[in-house]
PDB file of N, CA and C in Angstrom:
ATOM      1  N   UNK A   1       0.857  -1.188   0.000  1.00  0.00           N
ATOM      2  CA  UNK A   1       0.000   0.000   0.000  1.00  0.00           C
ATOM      3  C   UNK A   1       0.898   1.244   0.000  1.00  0.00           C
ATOM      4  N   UNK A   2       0.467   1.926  -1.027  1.00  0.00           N
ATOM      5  CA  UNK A   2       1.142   3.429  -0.906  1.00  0.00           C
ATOM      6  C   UNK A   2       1.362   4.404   0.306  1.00  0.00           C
ATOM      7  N   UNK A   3       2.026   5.365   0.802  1.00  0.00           N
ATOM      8  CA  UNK A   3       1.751   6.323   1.698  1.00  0.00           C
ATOM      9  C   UNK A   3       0.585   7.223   1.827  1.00  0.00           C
ATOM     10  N   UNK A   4       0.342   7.399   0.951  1.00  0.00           N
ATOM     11  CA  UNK A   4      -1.045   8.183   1.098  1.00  0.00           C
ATOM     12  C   UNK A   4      -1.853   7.325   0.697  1.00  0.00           C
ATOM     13  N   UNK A   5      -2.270   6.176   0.489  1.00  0.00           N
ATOM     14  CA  UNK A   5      -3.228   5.518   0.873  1.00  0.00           C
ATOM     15  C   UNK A   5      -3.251   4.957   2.482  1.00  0.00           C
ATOM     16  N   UNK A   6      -2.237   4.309   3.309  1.00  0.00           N
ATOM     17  CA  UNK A   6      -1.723   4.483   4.634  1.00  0.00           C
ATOM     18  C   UNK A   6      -2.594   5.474   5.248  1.00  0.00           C
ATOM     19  N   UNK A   7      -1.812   7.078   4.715  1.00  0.00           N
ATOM     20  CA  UNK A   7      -2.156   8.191   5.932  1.00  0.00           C
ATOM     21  C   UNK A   7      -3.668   9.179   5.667  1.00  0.00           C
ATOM     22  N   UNK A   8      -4.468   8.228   4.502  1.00  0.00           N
ATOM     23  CA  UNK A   8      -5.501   8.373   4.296  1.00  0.00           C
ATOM     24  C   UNK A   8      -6.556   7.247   4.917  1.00  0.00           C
ATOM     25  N   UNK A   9      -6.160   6.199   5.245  1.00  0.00           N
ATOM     26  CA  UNK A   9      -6.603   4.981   5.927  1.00  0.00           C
ATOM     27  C   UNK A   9      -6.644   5.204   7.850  1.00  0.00           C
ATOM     28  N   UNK A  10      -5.524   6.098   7.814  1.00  0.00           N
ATOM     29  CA  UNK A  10      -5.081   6.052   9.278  1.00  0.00           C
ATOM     30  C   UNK A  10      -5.749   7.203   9.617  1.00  0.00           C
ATOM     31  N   UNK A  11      -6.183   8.466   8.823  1.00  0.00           N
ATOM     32  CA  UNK A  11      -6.908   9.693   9.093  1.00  0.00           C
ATOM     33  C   UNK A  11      -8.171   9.341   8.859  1.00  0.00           C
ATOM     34  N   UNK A  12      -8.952   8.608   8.157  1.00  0.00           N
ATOM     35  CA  UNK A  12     -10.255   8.625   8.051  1.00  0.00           C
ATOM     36  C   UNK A  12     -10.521   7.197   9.424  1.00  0.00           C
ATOM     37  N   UNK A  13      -9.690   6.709  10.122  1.00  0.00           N
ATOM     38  CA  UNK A  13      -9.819   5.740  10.954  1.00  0.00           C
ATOM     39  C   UNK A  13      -9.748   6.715  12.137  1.00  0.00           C
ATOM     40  N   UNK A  14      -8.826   7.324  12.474  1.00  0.00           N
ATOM     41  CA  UNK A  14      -8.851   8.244  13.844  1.00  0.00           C
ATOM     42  C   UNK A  14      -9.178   9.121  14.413  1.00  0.00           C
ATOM     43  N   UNK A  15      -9.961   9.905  13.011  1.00  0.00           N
ATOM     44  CA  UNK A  15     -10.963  11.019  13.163  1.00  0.00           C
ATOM     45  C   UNK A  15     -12.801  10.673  13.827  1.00  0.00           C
ATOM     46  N   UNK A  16     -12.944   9.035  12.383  1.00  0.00           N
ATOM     47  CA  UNK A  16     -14.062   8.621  13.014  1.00  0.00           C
ATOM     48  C   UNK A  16     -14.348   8.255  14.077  1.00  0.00           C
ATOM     49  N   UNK A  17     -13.173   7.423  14.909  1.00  0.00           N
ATOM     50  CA  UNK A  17     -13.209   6.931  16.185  1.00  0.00           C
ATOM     51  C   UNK A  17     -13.284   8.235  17.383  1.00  0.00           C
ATOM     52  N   UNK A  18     -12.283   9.236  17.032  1.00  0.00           N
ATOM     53  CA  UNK A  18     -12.217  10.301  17.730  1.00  0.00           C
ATOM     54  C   UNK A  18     -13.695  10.761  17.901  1.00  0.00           C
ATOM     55  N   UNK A  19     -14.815  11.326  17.048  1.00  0.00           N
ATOM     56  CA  UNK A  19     -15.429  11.516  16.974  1.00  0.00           C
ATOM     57  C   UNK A  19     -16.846  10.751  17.453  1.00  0.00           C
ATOM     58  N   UNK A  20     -16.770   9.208  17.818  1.00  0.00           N
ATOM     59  CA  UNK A  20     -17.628   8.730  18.191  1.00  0.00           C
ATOM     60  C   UNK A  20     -17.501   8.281  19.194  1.00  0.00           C
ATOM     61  N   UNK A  21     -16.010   7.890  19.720  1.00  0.00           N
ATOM     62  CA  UNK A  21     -15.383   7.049  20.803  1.00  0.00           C
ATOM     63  C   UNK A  21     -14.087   7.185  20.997  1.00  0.00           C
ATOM     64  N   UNK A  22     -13.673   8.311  21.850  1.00  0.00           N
ATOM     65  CA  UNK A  22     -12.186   8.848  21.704  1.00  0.00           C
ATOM     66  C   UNK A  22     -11.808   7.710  22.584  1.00  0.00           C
ATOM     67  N   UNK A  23     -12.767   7.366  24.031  1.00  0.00           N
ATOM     68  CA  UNK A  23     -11.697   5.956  24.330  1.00  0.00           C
ATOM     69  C   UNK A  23     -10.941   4.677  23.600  1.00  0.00           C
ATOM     70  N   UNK A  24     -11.514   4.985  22.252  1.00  0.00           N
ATOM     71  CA  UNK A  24     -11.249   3.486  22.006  1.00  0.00           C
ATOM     72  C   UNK A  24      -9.416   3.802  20.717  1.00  0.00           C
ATOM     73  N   UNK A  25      -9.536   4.931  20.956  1.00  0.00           N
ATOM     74  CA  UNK A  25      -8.255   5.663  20.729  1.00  0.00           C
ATOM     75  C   UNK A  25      -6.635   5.353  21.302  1.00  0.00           C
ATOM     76  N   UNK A  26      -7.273   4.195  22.063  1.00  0.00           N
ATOM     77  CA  UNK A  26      -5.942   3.488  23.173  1.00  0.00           C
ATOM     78  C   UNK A  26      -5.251   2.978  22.523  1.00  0.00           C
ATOM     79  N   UNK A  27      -5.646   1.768  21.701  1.00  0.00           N
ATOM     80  CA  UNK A  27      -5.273   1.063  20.523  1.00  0.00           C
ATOM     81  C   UNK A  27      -4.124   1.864  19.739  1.00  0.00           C
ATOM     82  N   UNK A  28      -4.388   2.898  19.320  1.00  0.00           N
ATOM     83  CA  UNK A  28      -3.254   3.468  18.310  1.00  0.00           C
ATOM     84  C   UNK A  28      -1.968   3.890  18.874  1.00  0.00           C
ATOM     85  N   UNK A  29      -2.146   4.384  20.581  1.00  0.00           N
ATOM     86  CA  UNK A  29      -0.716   4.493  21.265  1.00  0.00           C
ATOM     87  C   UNK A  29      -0.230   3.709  21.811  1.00  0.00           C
ATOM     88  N   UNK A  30       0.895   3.501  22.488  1.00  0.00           N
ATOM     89  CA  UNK A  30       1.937   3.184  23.240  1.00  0.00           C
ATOM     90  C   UNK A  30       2.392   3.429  24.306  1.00  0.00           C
ATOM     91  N   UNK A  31       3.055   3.290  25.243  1.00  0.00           N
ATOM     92  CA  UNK A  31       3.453   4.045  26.549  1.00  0.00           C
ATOM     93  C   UNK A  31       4.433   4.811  26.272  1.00  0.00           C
ATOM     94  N   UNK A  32       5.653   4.458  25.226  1.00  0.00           N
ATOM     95  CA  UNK A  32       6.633   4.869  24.639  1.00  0.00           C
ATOM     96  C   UNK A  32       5.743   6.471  24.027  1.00  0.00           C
ATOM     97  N   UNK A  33       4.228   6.813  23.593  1.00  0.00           N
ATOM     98  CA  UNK A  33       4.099   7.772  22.986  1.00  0.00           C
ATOM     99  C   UNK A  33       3.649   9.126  23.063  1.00  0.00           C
ATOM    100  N   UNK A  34       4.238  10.113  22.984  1.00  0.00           N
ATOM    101  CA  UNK A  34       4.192  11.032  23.043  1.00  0.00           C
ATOM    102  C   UNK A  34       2.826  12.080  22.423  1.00  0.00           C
ATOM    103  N   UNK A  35       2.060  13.270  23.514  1.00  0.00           N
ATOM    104  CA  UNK A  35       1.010  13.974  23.274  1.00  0.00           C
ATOM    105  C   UNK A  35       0.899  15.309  23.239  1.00  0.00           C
ATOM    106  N   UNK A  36       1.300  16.361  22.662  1.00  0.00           N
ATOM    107  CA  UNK A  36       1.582  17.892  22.441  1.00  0.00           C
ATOM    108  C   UNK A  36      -0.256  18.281  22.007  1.00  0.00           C
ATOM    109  N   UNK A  37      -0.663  18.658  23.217  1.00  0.00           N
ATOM    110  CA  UNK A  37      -2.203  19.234  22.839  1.00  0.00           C
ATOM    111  C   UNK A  37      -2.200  20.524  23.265  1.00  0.00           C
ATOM    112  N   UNK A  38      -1.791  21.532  22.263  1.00  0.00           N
ATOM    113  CA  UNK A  38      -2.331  22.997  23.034  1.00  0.00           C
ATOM    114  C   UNK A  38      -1.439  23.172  23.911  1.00  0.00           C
ATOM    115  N   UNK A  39      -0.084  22.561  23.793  1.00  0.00           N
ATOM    116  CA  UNK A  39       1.205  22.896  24.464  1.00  0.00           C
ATOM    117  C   UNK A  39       1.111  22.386  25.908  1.00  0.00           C
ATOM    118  N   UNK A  40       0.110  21.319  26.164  1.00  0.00           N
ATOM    119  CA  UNK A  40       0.634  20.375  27.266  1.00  0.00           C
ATOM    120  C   UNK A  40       1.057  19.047  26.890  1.00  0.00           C
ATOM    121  N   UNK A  41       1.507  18.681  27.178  1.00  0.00           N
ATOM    122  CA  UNK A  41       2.314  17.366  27.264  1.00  0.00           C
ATOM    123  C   UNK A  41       1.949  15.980  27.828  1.00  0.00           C
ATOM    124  N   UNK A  42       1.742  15.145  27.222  1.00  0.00           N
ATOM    125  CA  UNK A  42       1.139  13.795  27.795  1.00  0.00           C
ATOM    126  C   UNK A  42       2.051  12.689  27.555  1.00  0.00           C
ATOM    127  N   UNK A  43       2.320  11.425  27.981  1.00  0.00           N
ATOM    128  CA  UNK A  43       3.152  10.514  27.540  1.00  0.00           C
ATOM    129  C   UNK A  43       2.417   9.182  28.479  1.00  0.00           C
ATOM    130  N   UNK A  44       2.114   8.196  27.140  1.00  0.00           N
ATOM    131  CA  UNK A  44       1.702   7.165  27.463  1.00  0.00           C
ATOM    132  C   UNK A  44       0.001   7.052  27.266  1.00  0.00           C
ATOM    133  N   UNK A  45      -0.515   5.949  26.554  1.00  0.00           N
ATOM    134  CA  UNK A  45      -1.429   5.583  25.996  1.00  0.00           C
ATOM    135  C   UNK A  45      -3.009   6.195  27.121  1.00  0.00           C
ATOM    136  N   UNK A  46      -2.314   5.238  28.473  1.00  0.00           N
ATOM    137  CA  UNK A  46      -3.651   5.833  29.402  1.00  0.00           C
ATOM    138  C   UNK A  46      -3.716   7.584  29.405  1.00  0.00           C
ATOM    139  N   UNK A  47      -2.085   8.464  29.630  1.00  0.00           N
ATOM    140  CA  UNK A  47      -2.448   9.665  29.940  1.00  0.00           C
ATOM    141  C   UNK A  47      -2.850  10.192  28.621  1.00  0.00           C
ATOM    142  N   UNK A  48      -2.797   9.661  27.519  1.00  0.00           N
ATOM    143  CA  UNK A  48      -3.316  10.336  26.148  1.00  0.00           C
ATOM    144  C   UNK A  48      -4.865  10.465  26.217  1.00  0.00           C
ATOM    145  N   UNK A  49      -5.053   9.154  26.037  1.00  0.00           N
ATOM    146  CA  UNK A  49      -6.984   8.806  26.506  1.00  0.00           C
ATOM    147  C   UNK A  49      -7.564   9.842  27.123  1.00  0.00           C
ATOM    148  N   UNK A  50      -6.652   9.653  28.510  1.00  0.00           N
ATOM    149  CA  UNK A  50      -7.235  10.724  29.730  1.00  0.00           C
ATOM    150  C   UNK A  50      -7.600  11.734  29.386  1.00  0.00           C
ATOM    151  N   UNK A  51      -6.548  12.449  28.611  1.00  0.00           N
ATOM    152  CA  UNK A  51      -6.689  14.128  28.189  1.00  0.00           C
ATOM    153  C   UNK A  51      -7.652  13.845  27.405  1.00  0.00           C
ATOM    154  N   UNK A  52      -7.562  13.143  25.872  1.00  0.00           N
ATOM    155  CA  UNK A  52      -8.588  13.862  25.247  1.00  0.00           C
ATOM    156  C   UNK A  52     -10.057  13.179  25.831  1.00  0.00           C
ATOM    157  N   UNK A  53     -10.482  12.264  26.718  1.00  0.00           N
ATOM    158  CA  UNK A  53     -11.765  12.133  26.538  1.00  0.00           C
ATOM    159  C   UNK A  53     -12.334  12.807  27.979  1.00  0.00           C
ATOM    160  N   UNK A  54     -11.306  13.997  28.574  1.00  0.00           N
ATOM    161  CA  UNK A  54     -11.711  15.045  29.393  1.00  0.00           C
ATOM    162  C   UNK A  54     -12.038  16.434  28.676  1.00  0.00           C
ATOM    163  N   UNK A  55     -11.943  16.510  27.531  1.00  0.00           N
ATOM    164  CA  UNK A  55     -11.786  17.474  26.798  1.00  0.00           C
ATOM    165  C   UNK A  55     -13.849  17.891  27.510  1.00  0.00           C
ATOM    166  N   UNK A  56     -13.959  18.866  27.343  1.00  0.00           N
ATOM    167  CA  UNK A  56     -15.123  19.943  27.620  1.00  0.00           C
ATOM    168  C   UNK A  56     -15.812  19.361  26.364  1.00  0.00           C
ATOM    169  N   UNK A  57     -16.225  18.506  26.000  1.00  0.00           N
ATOM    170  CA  UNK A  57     -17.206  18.383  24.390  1.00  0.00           C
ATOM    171  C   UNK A  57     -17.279  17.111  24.710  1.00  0.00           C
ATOM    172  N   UNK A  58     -18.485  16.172  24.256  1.00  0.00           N
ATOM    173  CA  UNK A  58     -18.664  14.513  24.710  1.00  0.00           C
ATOM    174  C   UNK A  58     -18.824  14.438  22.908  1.00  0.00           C
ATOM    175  N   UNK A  59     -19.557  15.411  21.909  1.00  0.00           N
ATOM    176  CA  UNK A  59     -19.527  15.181  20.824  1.00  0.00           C
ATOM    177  C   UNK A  59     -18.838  16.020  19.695  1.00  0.00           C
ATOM    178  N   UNK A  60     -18.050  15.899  18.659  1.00  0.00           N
ATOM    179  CA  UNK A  60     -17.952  16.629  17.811  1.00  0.00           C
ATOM    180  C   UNK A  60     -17.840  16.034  16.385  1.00  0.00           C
ATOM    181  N   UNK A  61     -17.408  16.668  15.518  1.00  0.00           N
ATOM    182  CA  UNK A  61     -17.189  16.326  14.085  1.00  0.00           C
ATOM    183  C   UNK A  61     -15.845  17.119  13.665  1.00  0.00           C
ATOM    184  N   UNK A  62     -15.250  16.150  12.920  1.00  0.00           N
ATOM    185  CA  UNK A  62     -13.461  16.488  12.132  1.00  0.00           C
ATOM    186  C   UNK A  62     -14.136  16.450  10.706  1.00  0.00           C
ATOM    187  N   UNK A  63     -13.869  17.764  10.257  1.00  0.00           N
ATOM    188  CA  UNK A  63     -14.563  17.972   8.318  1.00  0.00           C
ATOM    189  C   UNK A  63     -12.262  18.108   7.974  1.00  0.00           C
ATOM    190  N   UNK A  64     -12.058  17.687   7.109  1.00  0.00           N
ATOM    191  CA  UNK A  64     -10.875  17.271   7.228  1.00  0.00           C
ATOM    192  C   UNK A  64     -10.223  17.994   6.234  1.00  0.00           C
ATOM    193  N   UNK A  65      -9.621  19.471   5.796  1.00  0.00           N
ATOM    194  CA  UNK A  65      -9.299  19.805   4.664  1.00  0.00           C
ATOM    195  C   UNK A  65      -7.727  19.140   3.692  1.00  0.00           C
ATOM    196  N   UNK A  66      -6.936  18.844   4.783  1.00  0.00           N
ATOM    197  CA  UNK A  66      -5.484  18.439   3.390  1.00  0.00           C
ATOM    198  C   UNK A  66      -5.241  17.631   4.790  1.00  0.00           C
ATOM    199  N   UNK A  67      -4.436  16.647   4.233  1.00  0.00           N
ATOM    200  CA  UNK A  67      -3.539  15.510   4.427  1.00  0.00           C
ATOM    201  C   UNK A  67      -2.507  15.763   3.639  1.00  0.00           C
ATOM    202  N   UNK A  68      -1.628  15.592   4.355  1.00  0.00           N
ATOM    203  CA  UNK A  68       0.011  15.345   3.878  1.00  0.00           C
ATOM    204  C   UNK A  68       0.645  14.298   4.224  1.00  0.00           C
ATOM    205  N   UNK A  69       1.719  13.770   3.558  1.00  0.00           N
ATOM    206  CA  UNK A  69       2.338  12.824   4.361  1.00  0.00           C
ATOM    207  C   UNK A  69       3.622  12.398   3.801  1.00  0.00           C
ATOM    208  N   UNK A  70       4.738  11.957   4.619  1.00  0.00           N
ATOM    209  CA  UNK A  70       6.287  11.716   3.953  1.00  0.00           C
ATOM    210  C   UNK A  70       6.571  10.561   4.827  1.00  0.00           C
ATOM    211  N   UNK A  71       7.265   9.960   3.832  1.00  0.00           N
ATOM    212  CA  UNK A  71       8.387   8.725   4.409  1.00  0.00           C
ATOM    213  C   UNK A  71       9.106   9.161   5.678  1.00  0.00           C
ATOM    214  N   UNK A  72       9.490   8.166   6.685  1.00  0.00           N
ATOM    215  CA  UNK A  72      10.262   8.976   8.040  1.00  0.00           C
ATOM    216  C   UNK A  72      10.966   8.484   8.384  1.00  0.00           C
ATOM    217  N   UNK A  73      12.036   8.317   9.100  1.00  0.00           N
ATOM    218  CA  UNK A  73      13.436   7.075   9.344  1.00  0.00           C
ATOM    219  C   UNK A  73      12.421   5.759   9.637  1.00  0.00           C
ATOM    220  N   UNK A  74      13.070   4.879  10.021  1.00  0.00           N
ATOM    221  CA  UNK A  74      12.432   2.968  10.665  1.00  0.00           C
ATOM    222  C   UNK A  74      11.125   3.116   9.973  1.00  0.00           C
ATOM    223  N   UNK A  75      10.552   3.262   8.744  1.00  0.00           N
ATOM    224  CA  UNK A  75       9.816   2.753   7.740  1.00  0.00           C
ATOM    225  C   UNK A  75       8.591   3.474   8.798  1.00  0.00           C
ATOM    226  N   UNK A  76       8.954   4.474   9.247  1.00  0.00           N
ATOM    227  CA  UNK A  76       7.864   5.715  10.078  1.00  0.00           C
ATOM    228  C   UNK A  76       7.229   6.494   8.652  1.00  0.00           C
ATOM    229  N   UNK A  77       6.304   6.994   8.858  1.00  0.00           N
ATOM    230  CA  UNK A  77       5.789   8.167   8.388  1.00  0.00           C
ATOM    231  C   UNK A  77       5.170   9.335   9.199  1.00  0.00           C
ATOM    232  N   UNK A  78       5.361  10.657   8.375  1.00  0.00           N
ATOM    233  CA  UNK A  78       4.681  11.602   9.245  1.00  0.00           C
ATOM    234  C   UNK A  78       3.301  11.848   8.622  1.00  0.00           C
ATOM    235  N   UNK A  79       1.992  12.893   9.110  1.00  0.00           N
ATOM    236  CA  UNK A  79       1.422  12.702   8.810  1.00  0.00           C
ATOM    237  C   UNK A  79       1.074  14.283   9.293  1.00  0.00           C
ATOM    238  N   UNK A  80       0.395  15.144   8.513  1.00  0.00           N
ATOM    239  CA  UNK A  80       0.314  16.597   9.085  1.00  0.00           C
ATOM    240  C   UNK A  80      -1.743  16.695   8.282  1.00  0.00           C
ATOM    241  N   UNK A  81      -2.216  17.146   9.097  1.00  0.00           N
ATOM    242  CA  UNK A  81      -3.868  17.351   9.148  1.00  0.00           C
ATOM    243  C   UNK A  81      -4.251  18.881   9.369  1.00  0.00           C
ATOM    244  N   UNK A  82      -4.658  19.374   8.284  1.00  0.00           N
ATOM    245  CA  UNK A  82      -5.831  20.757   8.561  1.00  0.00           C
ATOM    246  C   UNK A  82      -7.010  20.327   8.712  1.00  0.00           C
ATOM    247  N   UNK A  83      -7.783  20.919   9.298  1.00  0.00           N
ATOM    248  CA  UNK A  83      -9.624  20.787   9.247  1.00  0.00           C
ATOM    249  C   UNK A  83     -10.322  21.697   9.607  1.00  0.00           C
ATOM    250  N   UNK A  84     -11.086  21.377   9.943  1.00  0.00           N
ATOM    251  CA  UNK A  84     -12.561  22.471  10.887  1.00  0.00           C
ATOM    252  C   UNK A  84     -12.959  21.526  11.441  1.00  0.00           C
ATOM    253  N   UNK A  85     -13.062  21.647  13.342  1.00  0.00           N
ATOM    254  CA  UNK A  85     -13.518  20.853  13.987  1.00  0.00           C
ATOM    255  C   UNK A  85     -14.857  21.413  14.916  1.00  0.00           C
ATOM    256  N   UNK A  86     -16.372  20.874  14.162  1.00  0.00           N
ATOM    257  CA  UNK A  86     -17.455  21.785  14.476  1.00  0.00           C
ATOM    258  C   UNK A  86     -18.334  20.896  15.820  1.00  0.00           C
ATOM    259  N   UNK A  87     -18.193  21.914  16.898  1.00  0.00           N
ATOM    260  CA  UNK A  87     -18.608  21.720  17.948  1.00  0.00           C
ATOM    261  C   UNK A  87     -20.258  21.822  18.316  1.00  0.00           C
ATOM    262  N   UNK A  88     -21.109  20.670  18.699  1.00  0.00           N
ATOM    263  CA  UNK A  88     -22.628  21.330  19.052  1.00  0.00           C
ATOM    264  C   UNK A  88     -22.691  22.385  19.782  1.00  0.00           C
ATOM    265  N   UNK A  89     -23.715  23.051  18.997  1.00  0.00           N
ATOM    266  CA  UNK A  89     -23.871  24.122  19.995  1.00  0.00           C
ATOM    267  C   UNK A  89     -22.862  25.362  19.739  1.00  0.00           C
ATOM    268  N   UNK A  90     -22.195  25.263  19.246  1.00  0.00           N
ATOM    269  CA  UNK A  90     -20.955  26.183  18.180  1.00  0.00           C
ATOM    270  C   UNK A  90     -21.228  26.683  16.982  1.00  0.00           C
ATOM    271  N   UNK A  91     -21.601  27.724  16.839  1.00  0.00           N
ATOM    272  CA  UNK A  91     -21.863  28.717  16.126  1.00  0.00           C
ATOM    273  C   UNK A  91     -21.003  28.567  14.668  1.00  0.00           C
ATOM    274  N   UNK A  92     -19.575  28.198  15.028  1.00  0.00           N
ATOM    275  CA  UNK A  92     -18.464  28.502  14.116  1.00  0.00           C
ATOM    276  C   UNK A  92     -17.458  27.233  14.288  1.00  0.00           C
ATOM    277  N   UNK A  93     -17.199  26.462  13.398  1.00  0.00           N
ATOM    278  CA  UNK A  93     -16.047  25.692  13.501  1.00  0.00           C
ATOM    279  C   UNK A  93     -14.706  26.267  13.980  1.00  0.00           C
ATOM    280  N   UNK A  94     -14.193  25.335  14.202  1.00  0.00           N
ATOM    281  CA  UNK A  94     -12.896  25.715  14.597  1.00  0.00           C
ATOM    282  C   UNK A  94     -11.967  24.815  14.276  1.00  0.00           C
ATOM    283  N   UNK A  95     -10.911  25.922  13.793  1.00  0.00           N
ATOM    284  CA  UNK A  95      -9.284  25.649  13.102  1.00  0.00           C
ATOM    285  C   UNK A  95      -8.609  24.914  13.715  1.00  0.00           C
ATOM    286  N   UNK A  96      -7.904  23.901  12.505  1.00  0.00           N
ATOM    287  CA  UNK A  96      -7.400  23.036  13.870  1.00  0.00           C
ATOM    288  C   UNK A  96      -6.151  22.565  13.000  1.00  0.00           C
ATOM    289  N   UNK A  97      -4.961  21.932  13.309  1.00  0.00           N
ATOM    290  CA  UNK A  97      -3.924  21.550  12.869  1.00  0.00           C
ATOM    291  C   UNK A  97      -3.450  20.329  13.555  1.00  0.00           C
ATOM    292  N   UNK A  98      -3.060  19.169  12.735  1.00  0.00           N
ATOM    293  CA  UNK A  98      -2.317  17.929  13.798  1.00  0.00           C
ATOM    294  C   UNK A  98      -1.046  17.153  13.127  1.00  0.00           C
ATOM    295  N   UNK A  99      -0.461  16.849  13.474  1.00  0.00           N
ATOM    296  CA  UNK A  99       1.179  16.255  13.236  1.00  0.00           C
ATOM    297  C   UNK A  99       0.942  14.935  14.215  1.00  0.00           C
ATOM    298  N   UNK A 100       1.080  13.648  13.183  1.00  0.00           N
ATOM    299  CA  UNK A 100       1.053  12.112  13.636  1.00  0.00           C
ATOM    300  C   UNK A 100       2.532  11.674  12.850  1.00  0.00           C
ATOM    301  N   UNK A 101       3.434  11.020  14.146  1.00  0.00           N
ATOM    302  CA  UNK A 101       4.771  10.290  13.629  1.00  0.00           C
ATOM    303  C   UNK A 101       4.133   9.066  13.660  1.00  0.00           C
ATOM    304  N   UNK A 102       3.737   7.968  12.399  1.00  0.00           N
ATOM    305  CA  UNK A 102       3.428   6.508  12.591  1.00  0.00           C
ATOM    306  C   UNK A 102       4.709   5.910  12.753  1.00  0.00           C
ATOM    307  N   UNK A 103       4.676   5.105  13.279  1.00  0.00           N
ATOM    308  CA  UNK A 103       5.770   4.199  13.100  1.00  0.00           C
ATOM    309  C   UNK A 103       5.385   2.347  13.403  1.00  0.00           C
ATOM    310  N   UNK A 104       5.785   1.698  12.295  1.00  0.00           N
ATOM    311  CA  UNK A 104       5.575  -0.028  12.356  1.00  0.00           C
ATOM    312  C   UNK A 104       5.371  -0.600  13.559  1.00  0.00           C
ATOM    313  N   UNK A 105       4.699  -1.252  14.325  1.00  0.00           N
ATOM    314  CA  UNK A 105       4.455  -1.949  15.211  1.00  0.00           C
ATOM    315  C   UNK A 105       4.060  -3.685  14.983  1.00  0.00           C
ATOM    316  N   UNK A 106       4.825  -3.818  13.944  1.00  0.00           N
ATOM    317  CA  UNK A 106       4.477  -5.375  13.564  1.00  0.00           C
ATOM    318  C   UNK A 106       3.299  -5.804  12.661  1.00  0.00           C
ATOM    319  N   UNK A 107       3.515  -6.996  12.117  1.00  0.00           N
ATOM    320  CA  UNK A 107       2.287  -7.672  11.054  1.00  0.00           C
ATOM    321  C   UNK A 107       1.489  -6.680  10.729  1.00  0.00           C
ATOM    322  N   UNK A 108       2.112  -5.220   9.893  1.00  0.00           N
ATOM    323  CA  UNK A 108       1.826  -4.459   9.012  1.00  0.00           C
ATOM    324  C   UNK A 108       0.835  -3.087   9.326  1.00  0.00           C
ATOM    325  N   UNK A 109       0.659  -3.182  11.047  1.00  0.00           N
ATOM    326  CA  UNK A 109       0.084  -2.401  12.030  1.00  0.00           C
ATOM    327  C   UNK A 109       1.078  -1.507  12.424  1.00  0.00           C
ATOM    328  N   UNK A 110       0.889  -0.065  12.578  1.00  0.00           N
ATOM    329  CA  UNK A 110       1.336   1.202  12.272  1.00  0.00           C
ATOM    330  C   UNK A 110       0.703   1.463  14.338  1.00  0.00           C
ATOM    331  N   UNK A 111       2.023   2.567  15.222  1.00  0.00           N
ATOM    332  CA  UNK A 111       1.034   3.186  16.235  1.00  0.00           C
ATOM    333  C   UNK A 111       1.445   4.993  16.448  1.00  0.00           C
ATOM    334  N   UNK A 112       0.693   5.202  16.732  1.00  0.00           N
ATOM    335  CA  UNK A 112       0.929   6.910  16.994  1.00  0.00           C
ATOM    336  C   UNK A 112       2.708   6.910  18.142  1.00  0.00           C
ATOM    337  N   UNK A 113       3.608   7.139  17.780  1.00  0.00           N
ATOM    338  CA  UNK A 113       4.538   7.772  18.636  1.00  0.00           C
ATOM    339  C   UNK A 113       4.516   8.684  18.681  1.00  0.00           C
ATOM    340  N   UNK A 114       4.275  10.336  18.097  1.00  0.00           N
ATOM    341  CA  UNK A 114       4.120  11.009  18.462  1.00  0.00           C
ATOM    342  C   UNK A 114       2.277  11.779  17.882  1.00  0.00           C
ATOM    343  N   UNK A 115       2.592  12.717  18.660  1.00  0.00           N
ATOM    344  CA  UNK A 115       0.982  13.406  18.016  1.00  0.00           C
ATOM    345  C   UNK A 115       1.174  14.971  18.677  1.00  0.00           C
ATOM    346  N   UNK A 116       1.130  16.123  17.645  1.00  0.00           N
ATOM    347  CA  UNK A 116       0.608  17.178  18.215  1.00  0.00           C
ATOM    348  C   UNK A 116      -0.270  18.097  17.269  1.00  0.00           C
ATOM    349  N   UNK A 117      -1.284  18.645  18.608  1.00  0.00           N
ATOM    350  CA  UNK A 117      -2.238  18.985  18.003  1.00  0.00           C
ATOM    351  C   UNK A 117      -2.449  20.825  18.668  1.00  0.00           C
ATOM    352  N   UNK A 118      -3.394  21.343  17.616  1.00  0.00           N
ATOM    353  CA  UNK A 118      -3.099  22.595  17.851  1.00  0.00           C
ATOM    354  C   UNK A 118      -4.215  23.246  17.128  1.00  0.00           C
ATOM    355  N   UNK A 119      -5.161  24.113  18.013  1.00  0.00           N
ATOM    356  CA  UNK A 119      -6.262  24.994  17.604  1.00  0.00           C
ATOM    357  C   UNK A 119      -5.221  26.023  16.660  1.00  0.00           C
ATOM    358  N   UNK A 120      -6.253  26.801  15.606  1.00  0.00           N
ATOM    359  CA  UNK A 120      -5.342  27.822  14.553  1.00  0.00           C
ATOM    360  C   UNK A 120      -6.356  28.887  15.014  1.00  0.00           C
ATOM    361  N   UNK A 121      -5.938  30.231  15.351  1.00  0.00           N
ATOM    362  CA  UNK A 121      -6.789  31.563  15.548  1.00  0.00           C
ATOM    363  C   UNK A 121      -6.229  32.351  14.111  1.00  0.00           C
ATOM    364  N   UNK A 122      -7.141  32.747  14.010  1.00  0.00           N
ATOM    365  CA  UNK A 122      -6.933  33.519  12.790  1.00  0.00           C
ATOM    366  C   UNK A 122      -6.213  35.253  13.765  1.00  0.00           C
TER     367      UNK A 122
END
């Protein structure tokens, strides 16, 4: 499979889950992995979970504008995300930006080592 079929497989997989069931978001990290949300810092699969399914919102929607993605050392890829992430009850979507390091985890399964994510203000 190509790279951008990969980081098109792995974005339309982690947005939907995000969006319906951020717990079940465990699966894609590691303890080894690293969480940059809005310039706090998380490390490790449970404290990742933690943060985002404390987040102030139980529902939202990821409308997803560009995907990017490049080859990365140890058969890693990166993976960089624009969108609009529209909140109930929210008047106005909101800007959003994310950076995913995949990297191989065996029998052809890929896990988040790193992830940062970041509201955009105009």
């Amino acid at each position: 499979m190509d790279p951008e079929s990969v980081a098109k497989a792995f974005v339309d997989h982690y947005y939907s889950t995000f969006d319906t069931n951020r717990a079940a978001l465990a699966n894609l990290y590691q303890e080894s992995s690293m969480l940059s949300f809005e310039g706090q810092k998380y490390q490790g699969s449970q404290n990742i979970v933690a943060k985002l399914t404390s987040l102030p919102f139980q529902q939202c929607k990821h409308h997803i504008s560009t995907t990017d993605c490049q080859l990365s050392g140890s058969n890693g890829m990166l993976v960089f995300v624009s969108g609009n992430l529209q909140i109930p009850g929210e008047e106005h979507p909101l800007k959003f930006s994310q950076m995913f390091q995949l990297i191989p985890a065996g029998q052809g399964s890929l896990y988040v080592s790193n992830d940062i994510f970041r509201l955009n203000y105009a």
